[in-house]
C-alpha atoms as a PDB file:
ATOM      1  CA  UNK A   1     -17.073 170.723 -77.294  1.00  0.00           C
ATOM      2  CA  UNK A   2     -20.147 168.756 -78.137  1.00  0.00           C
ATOM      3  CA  UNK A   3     -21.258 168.835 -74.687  1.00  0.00           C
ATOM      4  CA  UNK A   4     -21.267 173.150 -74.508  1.00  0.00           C
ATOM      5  CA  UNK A   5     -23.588 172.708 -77.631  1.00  0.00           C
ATOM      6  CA  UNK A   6     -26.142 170.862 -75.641  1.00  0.00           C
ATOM      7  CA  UNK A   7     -26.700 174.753 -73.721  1.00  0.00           C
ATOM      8  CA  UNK A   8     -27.540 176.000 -76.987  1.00  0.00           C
ATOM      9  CA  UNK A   9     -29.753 172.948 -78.383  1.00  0.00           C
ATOM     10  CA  UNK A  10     -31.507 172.856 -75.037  1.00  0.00           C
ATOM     11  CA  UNK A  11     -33.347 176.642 -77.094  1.00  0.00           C
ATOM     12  CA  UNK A  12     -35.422 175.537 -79.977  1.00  0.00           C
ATOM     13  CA  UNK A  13     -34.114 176.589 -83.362  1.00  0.00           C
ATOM     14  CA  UNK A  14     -36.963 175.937 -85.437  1.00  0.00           C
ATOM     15  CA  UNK A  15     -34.263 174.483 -88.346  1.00  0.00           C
ATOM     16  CA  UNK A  16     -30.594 174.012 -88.268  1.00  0.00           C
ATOM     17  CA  UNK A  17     -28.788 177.015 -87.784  1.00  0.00           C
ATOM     18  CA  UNK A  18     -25.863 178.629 -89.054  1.00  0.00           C
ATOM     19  CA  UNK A  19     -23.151 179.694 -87.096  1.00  0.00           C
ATOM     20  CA  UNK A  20     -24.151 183.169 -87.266  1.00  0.00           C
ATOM     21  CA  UNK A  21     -27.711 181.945 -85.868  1.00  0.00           C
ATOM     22  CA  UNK A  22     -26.114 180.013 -83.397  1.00  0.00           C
ATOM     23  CA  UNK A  23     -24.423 183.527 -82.075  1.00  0.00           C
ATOM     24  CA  UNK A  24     -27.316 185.546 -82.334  1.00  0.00           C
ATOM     25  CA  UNK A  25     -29.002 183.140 -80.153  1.00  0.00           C
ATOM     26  CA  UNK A  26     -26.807 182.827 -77.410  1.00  0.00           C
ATOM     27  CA  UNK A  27     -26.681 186.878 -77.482  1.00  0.00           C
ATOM     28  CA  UNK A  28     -30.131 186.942 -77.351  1.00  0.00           C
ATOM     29  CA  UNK A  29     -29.853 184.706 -74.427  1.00  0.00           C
ATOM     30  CA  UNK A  30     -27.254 186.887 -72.879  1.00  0.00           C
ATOM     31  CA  UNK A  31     -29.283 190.258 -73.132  1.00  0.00           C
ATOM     32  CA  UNK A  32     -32.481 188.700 -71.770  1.00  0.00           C
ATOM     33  CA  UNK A  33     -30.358 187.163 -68.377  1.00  0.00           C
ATOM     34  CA  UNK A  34     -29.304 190.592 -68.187  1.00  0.00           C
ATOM     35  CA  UNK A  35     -32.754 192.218 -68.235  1.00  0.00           C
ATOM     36  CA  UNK A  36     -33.532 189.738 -65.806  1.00  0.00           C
ATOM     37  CA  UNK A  37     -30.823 190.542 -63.905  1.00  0.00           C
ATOM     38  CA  UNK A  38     -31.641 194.601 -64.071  1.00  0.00           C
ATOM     39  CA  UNK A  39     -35.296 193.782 -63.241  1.00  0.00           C
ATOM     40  CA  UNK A  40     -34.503 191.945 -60.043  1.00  0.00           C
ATOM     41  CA  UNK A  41     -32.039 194.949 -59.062  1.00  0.00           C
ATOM     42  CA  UNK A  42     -34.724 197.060 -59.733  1.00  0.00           C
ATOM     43  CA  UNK A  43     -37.101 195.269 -57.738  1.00  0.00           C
ATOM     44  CA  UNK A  44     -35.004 195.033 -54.978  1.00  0.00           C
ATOM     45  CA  UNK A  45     -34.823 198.972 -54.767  1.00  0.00           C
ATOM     46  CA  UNK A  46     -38.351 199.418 -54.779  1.00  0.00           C
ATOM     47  CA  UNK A  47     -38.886 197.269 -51.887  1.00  0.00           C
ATOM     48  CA  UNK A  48     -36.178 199.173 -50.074  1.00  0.00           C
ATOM     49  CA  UNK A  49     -37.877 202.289 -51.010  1.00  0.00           C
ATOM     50  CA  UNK A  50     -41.690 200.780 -50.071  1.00  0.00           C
ATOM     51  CA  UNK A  51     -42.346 201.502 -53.999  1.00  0.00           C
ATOM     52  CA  UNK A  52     -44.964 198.144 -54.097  1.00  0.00           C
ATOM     53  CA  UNK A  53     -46.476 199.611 -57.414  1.00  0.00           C
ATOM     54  CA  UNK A  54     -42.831 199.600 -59.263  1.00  0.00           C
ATOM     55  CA  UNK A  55     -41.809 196.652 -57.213  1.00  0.00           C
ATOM     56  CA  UNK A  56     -44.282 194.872 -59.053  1.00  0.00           C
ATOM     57  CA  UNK A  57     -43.927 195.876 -62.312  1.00  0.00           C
ATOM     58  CA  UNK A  58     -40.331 194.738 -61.958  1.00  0.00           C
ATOM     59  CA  UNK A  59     -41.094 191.314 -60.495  1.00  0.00           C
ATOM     60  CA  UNK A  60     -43.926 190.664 -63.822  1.00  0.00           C
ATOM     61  CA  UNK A  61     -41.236 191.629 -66.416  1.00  0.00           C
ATOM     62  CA  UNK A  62     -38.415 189.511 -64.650  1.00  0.00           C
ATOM     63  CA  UNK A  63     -41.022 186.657 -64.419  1.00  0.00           C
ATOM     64  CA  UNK A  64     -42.258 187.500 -68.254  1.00  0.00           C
ATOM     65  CA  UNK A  65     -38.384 187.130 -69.229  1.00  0.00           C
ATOM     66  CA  UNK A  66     -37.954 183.733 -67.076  1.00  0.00           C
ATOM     67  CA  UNK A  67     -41.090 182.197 -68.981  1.00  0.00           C
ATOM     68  CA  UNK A  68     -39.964 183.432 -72.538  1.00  0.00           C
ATOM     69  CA  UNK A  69     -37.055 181.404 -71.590  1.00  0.00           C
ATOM     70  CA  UNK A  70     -38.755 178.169 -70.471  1.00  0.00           C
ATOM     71  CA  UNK A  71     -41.056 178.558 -73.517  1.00  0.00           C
ATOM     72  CA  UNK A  72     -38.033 178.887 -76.240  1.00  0.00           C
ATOM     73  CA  UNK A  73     -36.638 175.442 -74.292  1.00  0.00           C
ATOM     74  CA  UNK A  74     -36.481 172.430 -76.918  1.00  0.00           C
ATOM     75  CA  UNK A  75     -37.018 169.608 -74.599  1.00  0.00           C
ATOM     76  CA  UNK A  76     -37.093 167.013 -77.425  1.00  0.00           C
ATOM     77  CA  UNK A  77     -33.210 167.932 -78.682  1.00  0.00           C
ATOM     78  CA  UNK A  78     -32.416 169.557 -75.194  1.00  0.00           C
ATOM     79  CA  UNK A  79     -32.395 166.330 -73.025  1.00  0.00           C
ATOM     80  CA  UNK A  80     -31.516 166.507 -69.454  1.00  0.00           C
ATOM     81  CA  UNK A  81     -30.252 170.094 -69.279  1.00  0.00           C
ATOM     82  CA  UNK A  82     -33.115 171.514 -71.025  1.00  0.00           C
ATOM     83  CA  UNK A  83     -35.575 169.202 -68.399  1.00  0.00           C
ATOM     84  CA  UNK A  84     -33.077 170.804 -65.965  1.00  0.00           C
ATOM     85  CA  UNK A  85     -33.396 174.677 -67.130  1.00  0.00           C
ATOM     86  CA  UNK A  86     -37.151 173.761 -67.140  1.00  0.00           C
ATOM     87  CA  UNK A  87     -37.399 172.594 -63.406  1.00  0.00           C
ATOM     88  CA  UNK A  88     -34.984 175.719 -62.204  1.00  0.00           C
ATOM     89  CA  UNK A  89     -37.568 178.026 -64.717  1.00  0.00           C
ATOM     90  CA  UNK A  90     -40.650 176.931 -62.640  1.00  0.00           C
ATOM     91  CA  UNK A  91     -39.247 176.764 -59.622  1.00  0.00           C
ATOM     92  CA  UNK A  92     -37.550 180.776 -60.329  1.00  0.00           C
ATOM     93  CA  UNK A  93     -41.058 181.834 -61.461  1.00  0.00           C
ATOM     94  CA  UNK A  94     -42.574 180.281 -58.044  1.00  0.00           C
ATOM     95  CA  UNK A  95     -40.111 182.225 -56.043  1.00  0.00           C
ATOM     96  CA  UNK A  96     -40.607 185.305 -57.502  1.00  0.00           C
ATOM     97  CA  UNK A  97     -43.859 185.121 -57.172  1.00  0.00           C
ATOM     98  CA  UNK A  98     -42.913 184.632 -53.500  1.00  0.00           C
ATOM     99  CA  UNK A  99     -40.916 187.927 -53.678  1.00  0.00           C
ATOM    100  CA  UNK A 100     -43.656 190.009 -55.227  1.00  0.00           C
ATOM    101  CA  UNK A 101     -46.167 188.961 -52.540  1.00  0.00           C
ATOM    102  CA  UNK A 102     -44.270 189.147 -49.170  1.00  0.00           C
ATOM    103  CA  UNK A 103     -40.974 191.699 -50.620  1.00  0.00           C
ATOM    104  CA  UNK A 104     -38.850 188.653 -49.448  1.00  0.00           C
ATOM    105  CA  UNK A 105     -35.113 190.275 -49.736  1.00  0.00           C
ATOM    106  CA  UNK A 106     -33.636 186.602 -48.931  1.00  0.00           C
ATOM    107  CA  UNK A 107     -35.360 184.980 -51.606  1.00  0.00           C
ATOM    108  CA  UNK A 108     -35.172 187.840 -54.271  1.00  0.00           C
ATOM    109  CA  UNK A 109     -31.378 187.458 -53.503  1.00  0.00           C
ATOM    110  CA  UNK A 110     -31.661 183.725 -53.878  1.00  0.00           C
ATOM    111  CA  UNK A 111     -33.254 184.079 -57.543  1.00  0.00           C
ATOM    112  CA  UNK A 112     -30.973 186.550 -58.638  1.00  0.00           C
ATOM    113  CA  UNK A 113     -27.660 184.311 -57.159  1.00  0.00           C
ATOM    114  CA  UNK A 114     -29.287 181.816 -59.196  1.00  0.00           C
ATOM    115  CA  UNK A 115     -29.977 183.649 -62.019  1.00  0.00           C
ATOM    116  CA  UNK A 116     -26.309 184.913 -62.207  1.00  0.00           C
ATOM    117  CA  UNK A 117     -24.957 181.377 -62.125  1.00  0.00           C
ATOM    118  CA  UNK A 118     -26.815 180.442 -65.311  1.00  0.00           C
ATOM    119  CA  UNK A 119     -26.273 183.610 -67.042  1.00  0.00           C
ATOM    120  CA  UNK A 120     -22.389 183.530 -66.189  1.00  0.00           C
ATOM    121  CA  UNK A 121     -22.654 180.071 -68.008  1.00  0.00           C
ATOM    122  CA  UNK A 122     -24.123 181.579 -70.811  1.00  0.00           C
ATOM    123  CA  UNK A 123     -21.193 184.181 -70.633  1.00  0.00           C
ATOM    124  CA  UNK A 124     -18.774 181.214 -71.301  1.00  0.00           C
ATOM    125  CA  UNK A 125     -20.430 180.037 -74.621  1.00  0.00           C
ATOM    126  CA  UNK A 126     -19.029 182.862 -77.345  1.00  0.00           C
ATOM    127  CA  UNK A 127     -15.982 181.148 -76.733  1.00  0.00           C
ATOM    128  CA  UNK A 128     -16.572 177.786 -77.453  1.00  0.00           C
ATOM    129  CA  UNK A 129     -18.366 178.580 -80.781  1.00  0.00           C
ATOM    130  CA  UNK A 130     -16.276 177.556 -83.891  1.00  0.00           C
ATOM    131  CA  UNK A 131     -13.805 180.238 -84.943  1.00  0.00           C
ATOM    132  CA  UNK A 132     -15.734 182.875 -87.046  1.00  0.00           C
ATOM    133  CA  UNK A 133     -19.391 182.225 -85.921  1.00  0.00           C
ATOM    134  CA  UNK A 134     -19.450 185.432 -83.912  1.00  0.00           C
ATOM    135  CA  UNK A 135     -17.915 187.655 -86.191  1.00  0.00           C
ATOM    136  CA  UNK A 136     -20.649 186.378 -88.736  1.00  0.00           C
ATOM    137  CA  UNK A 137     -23.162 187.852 -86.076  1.00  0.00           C
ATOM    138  CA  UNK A 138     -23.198 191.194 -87.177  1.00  0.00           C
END
């Protein structure tokens, strides 16, 4: 179980959390891959729709949401996954970038594959919290 706690200290924490902060956190996570997630849909139907104005106001808050999460990485405590979420972070930001400039389908579908992965291992972590911590979330 130690090892599924590395996702979470790869975030900084500022001090040692409770459980209850430890569930807040990874909902917070959660809800921000999923505004990700809505922004790149959102994008996508702009550029189907030759909206470039809302096109690109989706692409700068997806990329505003993928750089709040590289910036809350703790790559002191986070080791080699947080390195890792920081290389995929730069690299997503870079490609969307990519999107917003030439309304690359292929590659917006590439970020948002990508995207999904890591947010459907985020999905897993409520359940390997320690009995209790999520019902202290609320």
């Amino acid at each position: 179980m130690r090892v599924h706690f590395k996702a979470i200290e790869s975030y900084s924490s500022g001090s040692t959390a409770t459980q209850a902060a430890v569930a807040n956190r990874v909902e917070l996570i959660q809800m921000l891959f999923d505004g990700l997630i809505d922004s790149l849909n959102a994008a996508k139907g702009h550029i189907e729709h030759r909206n470039i104005e809302e096109k690109s106001k989706a692409l700068a808050r997806a990329s505003r949401i993928v750089v709040g999460l590289q910036a809350a990485l703790d790559l002191d405590k986070g080791g080699d996954l947080a390195a890792n979420l920081n290389e995929l972070y730069s690299y997503l930001v870079r490609r969307i970038l990519h999107v917003n400039i030439h309304n690359d389908l292929l590659v917006l579908e590439e970020v948002r594959s990508l995207i999904s992965e890591v947010r459907e291992a985020w999905r897993q972590v409520p359940s390997l919290l320690p009995a209790g911590a999520t019902s202290l979330q609320h």
